[in-house]
C-alpha atoms as a PDB file:
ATOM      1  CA  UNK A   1       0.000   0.000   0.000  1.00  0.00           C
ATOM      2  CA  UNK A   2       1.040   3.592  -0.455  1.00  0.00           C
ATOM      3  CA  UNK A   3       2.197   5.888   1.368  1.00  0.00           C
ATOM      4  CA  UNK A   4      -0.077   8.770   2.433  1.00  0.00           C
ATOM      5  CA  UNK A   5       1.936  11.499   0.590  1.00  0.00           C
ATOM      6  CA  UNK A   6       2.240   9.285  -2.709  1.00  0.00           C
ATOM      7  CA  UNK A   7      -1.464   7.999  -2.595  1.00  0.00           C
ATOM      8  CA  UNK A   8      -2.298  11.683  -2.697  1.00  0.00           C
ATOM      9  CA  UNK A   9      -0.358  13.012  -5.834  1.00  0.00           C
ATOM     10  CA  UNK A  10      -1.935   9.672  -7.393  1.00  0.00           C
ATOM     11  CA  UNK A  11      -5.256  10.639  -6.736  1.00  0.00           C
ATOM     12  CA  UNK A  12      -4.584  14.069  -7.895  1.00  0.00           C
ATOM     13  CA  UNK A  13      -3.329  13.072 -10.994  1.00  0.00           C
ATOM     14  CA  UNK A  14      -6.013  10.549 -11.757  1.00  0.00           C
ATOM     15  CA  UNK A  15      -8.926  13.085 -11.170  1.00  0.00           C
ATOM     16  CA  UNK A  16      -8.792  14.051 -14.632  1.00  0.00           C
ATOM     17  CA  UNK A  17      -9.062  10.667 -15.833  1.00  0.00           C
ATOM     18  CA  UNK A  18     -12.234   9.336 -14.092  1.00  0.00           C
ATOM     19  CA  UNK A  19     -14.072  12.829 -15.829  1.00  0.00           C
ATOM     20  CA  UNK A  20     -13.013  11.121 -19.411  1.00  0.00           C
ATOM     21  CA  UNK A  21     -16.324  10.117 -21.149  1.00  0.00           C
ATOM     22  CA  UNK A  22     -14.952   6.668 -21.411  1.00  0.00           C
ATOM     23  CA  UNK A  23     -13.983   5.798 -17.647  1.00  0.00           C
ATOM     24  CA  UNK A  24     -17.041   5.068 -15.746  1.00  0.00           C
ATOM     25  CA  UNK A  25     -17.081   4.649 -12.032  1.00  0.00           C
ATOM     26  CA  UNK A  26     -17.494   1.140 -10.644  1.00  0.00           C
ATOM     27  CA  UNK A  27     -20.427   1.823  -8.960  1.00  0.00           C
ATOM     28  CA  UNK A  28     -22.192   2.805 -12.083  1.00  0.00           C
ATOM     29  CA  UNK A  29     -21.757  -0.387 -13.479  1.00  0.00           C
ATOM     30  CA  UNK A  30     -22.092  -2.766 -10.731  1.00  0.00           C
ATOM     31  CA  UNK A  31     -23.595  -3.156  -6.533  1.00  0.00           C
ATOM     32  CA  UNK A  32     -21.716  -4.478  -4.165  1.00  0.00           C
ATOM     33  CA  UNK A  33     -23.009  -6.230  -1.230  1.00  0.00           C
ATOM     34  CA  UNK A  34     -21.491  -8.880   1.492  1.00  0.00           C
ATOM     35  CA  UNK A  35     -22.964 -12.146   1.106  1.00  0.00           C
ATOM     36  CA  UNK A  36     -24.982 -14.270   3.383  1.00  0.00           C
ATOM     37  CA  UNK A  37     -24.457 -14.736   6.961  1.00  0.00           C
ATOM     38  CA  UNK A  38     -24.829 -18.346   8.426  1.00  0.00           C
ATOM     39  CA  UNK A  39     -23.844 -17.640  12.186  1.00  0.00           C
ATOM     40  CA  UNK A  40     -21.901 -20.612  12.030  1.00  0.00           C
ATOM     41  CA  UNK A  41     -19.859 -20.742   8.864  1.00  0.00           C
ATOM     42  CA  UNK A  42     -18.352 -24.558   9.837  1.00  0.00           C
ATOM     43  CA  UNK A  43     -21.773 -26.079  10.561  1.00  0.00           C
ATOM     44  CA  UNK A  44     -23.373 -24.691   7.519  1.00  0.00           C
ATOM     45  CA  UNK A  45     -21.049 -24.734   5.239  1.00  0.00           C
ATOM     46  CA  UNK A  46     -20.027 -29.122   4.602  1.00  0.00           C
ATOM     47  CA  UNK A  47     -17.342 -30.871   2.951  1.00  0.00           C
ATOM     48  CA  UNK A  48     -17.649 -33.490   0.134  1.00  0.00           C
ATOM     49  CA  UNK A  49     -16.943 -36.208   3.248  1.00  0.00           C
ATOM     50  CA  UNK A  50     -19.228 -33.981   5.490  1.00  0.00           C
ATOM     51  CA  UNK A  51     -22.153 -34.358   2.769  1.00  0.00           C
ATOM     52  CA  UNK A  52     -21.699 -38.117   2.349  1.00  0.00           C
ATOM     53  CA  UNK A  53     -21.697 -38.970   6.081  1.00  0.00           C
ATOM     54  CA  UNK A  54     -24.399 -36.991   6.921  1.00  0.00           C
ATOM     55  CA  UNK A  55     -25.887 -38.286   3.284  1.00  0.00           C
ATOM     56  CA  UNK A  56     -27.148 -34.801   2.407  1.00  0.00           C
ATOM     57  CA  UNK A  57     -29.032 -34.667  -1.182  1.00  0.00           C
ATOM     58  CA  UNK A  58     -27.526 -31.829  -3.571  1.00  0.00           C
ATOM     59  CA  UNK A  59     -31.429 -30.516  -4.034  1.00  0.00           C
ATOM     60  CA  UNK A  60     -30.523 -28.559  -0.775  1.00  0.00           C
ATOM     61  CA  UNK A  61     -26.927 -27.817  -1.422  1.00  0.00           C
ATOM     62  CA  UNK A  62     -25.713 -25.024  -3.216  1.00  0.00           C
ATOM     63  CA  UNK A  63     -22.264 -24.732  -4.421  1.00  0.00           C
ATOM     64  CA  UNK A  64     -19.967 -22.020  -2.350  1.00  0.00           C
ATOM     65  CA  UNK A  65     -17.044 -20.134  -2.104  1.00  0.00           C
ATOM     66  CA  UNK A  66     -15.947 -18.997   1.198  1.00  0.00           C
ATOM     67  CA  UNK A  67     -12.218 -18.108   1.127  1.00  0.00           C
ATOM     68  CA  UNK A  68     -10.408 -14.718  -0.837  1.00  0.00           C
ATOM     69  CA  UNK A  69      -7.439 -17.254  -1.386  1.00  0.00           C
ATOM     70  CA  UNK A  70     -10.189 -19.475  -3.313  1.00  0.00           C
ATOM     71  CA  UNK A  71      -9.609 -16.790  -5.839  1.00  0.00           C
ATOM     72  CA  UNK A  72      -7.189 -16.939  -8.705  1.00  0.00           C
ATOM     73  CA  UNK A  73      -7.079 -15.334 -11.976  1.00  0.00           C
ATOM     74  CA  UNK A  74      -9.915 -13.833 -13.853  1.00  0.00           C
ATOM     75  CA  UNK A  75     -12.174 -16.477 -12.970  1.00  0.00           C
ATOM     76  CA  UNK A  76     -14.106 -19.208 -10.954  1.00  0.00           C
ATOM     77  CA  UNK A  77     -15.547 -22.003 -12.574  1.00  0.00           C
ATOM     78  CA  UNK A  78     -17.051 -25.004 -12.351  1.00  0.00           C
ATOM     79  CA  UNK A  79     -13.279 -27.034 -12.546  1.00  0.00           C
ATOM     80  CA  UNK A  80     -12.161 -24.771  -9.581  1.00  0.00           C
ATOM     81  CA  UNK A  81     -14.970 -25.468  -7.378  1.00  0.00           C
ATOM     82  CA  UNK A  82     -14.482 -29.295  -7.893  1.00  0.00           C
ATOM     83  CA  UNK A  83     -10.596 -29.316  -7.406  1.00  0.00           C
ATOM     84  CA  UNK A  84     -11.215 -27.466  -3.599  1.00  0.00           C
ATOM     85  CA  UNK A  85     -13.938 -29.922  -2.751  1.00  0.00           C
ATOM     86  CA  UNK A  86     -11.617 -33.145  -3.961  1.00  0.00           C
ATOM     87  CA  UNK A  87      -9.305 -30.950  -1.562  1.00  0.00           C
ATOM     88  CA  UNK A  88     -11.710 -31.448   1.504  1.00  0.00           C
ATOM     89  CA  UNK A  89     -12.475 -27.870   1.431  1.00  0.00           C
ATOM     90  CA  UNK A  90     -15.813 -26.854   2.538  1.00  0.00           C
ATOM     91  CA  UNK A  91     -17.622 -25.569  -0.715  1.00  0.00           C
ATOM     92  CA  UNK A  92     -21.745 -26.414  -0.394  1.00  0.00           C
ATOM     93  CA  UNK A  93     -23.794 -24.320   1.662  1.00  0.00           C
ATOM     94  CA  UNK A  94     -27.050 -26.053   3.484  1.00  0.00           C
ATOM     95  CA  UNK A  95     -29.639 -24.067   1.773  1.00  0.00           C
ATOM     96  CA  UNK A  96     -33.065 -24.952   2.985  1.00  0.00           C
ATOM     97  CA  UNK A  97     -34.726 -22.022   2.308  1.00  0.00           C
ATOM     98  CA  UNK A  98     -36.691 -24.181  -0.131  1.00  0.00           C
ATOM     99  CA  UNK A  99     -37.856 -26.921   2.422  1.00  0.00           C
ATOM    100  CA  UNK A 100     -41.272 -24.801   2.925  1.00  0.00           C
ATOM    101  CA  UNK A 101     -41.114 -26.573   6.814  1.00  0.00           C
ATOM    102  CA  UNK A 102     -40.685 -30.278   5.272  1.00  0.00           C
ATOM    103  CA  UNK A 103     -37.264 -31.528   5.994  1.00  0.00           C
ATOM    104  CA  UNK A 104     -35.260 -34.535   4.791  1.00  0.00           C
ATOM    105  CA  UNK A 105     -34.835 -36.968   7.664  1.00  0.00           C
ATOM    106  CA  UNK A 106     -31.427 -36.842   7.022  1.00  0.00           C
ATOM    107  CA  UNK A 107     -31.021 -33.059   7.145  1.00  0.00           C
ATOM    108  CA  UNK A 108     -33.278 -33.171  10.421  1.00  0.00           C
ATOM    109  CA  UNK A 109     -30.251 -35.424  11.961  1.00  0.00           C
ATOM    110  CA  UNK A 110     -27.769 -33.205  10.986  1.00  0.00           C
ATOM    111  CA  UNK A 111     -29.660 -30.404  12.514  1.00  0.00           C
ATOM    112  CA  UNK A 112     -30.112 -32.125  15.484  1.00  0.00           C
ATOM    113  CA  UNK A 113     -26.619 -32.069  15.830  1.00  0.00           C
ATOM    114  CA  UNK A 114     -26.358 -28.506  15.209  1.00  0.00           C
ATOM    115  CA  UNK A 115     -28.713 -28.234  18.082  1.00  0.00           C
ATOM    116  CA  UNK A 116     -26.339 -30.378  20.538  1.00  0.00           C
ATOM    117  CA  UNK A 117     -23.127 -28.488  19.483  1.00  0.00           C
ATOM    118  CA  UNK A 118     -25.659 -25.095  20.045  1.00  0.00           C
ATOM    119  CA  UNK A 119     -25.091 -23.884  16.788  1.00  0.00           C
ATOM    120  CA  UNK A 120     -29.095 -22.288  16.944  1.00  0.00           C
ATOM    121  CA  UNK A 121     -28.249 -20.714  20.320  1.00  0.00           C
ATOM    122  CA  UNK A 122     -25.704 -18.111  17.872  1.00  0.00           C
ATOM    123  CA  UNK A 123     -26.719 -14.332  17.666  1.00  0.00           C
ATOM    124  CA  UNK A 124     -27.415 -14.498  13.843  1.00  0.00           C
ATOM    125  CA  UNK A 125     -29.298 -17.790  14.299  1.00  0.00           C
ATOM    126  CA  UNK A 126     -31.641 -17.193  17.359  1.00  0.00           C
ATOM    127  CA  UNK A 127     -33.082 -14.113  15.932  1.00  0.00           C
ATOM    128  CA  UNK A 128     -34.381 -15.655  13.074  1.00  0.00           C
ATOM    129  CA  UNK A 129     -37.171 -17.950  12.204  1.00  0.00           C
ATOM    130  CA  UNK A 130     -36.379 -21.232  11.546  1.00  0.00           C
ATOM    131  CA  UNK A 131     -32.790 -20.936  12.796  1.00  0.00           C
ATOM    132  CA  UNK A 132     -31.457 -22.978  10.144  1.00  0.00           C
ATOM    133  CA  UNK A 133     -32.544 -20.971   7.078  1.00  0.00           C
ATOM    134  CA  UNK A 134     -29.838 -18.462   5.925  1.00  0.00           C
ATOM    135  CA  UNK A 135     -31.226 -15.531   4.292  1.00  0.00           C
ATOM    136  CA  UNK A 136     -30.172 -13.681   1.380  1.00  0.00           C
ATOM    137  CA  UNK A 137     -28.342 -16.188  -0.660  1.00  0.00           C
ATOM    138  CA  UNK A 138     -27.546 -14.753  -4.071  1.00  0.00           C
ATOM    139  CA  UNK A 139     -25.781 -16.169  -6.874  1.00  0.00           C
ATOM    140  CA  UNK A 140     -23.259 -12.928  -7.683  1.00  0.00           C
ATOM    141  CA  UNK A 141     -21.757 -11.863 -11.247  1.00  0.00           C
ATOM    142  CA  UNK A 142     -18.495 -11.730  -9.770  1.00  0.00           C
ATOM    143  CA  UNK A 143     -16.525 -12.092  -6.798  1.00  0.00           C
ATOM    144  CA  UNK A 144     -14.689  -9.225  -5.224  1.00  0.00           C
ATOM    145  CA  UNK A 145     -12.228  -9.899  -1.885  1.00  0.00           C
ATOM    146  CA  UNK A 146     -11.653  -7.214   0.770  1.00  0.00           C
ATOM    147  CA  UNK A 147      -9.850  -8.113   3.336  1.00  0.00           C
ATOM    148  CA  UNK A 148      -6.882  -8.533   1.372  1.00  0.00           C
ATOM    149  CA  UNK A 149      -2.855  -7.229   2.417  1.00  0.00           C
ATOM    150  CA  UNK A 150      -3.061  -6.270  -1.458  1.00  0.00           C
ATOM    151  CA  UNK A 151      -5.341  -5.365  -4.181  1.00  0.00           C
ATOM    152  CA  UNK A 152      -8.302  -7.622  -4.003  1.00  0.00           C
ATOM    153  CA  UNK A 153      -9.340  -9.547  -6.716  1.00  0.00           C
ATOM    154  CA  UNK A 154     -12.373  -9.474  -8.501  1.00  0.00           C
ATOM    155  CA  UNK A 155     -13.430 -12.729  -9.922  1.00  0.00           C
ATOM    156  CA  UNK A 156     -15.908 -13.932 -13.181  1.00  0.00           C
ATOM    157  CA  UNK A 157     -18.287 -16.112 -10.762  1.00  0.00           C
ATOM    158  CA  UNK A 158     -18.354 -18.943 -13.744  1.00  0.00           C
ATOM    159  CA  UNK A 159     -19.451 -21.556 -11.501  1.00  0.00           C
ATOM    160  CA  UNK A 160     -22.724 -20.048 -10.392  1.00  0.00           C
ATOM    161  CA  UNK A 161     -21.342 -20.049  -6.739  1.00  0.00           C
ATOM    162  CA  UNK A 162     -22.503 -18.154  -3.727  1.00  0.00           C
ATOM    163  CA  UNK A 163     -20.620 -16.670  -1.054  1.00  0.00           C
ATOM    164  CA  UNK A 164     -20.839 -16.011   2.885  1.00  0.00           C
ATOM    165  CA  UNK A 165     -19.956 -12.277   4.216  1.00  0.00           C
ATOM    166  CA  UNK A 166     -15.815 -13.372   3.996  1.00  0.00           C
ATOM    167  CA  UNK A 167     -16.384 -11.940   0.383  1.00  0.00           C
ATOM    168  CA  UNK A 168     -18.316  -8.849  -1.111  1.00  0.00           C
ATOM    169  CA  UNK A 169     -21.313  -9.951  -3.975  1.00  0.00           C
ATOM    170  CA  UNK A 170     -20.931  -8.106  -7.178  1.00  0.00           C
ATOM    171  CA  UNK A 171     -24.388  -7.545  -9.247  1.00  0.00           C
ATOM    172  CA  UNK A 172     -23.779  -5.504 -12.624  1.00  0.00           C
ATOM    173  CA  UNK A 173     -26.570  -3.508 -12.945  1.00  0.00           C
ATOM    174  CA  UNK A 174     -29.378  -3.933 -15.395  1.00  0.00           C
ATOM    175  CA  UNK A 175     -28.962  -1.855 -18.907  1.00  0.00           C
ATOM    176  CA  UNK A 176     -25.747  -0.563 -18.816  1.00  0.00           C
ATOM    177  CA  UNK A 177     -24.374  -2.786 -21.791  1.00  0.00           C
ATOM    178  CA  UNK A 178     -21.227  -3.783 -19.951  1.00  0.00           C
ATOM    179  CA  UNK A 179     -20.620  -7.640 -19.719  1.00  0.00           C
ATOM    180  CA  UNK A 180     -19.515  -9.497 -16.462  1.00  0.00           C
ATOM    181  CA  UNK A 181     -16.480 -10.303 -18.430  1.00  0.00           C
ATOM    182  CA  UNK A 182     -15.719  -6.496 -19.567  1.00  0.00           C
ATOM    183  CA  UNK A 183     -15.932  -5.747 -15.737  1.00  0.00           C
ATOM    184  CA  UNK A 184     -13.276  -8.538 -14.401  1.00  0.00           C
ATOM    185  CA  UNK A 185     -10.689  -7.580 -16.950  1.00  0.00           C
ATOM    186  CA  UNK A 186     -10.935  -3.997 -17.130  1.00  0.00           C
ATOM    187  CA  UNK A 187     -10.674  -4.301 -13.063  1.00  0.00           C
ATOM    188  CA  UNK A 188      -6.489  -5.301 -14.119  1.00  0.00           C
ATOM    189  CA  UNK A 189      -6.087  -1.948 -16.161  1.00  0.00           C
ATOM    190  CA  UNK A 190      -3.347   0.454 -15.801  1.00  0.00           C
ATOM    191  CA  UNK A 191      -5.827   3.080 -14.347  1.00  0.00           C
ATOM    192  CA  UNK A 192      -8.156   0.773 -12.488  1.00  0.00           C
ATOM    193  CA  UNK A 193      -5.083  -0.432 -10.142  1.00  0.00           C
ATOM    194  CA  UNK A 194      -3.592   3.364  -9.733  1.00  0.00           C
ATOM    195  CA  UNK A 195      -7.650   4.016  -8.632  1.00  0.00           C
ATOM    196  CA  UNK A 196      -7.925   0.830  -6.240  1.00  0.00           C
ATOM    197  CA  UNK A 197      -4.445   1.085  -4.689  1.00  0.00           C
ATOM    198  CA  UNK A 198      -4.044   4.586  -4.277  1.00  0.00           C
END
């Protein structure tokens, strides 16, 4: 990161450039948002192992990304997501938002163990009704890191993933003719990086 003194005379000189007709700001373009929040990111969130033990069907598993290290490169697909769960990493979220009150029997066991280990006694859990439905689970554009020691990466989400509040949800918005892809690249220009850094 800069240092104060530098990060200014970047910012000064930039000024001009983000009043061009062809720089738009990000937030023109795109929302940003933190994703979901479980209130117990280890009980929600299973490994391959995890889901075959507990034998938890993939109609109430969604694929996830939880880690900014998950991130490399322009994007995340499909490939990546299966190498980190041959890994043992933890990459499906229990989404039962769809269970309308009806669950599995073998989803009601695991949840009775959630129960045991306390996991509905958490803040974010207790204050909402059922415990074990995590709201506000999006499927993002892209992928954007923030607590990074260096500039944060914004990631194509290829593999339809979703993501807990360890990463911030990017949503281009509707009819401004710039593609998902435009977005991630143009994020790794000359000027975006003197912008983000500074």
């Amino acid at each position: 990161r800069l240092k104060p003194r530098a990060s200014n005379t970047l910012k000064g000189s930039t000024r001009g450039y983000t009043k061009h007709s062809r720089v738009a700001r990000f937030e023109t373009l795109a929302t940003t948002g933190i994703g979901y929040v479980t209130g117990n990111n280890g009980f929600f969130h299973l490994s391959n192992r995890e889901v075959e033990h507990y034998r938890i069907t993939d109609d109430v598993l969604r694929r996830a990304v939880c880690r900014a290290g998950w991130l490399r490169g322009l994007r995340f697909d499909h490939r990546d997501w299966m190498r980190l769960r041959q890994r043992g990493e933890k990459t499906s979220l229990l989404d039962l938002s769809s269970c309308n009150g009806s669950l599995p029997r073998a989803v009601a066991a695991y949840l009775r163990q959630g129960i045991v280990g306390k996991v509905d006694k958490a803040y974010k859990c207790r204050v909402r009704r059922p415990w074990y439905v995590v709201p506000h689970v999006v499927v993002p554009d892209l992928l954007l890191a923030y607590m990074s020691n260096w500039r944060p990466p914004l990631v194509l989400n290829r593999a339809h993933a979703v993501a807990p509040n360890t990463l911030l949800c990017v949503r281009l918005r509707p009819r401004t003719g710039f593609a998902a892809e435009a977005l991630a690249a143009t994020w790794w220009t000359s000027l975006s990086a003197l912008l983000t850094c500074a």
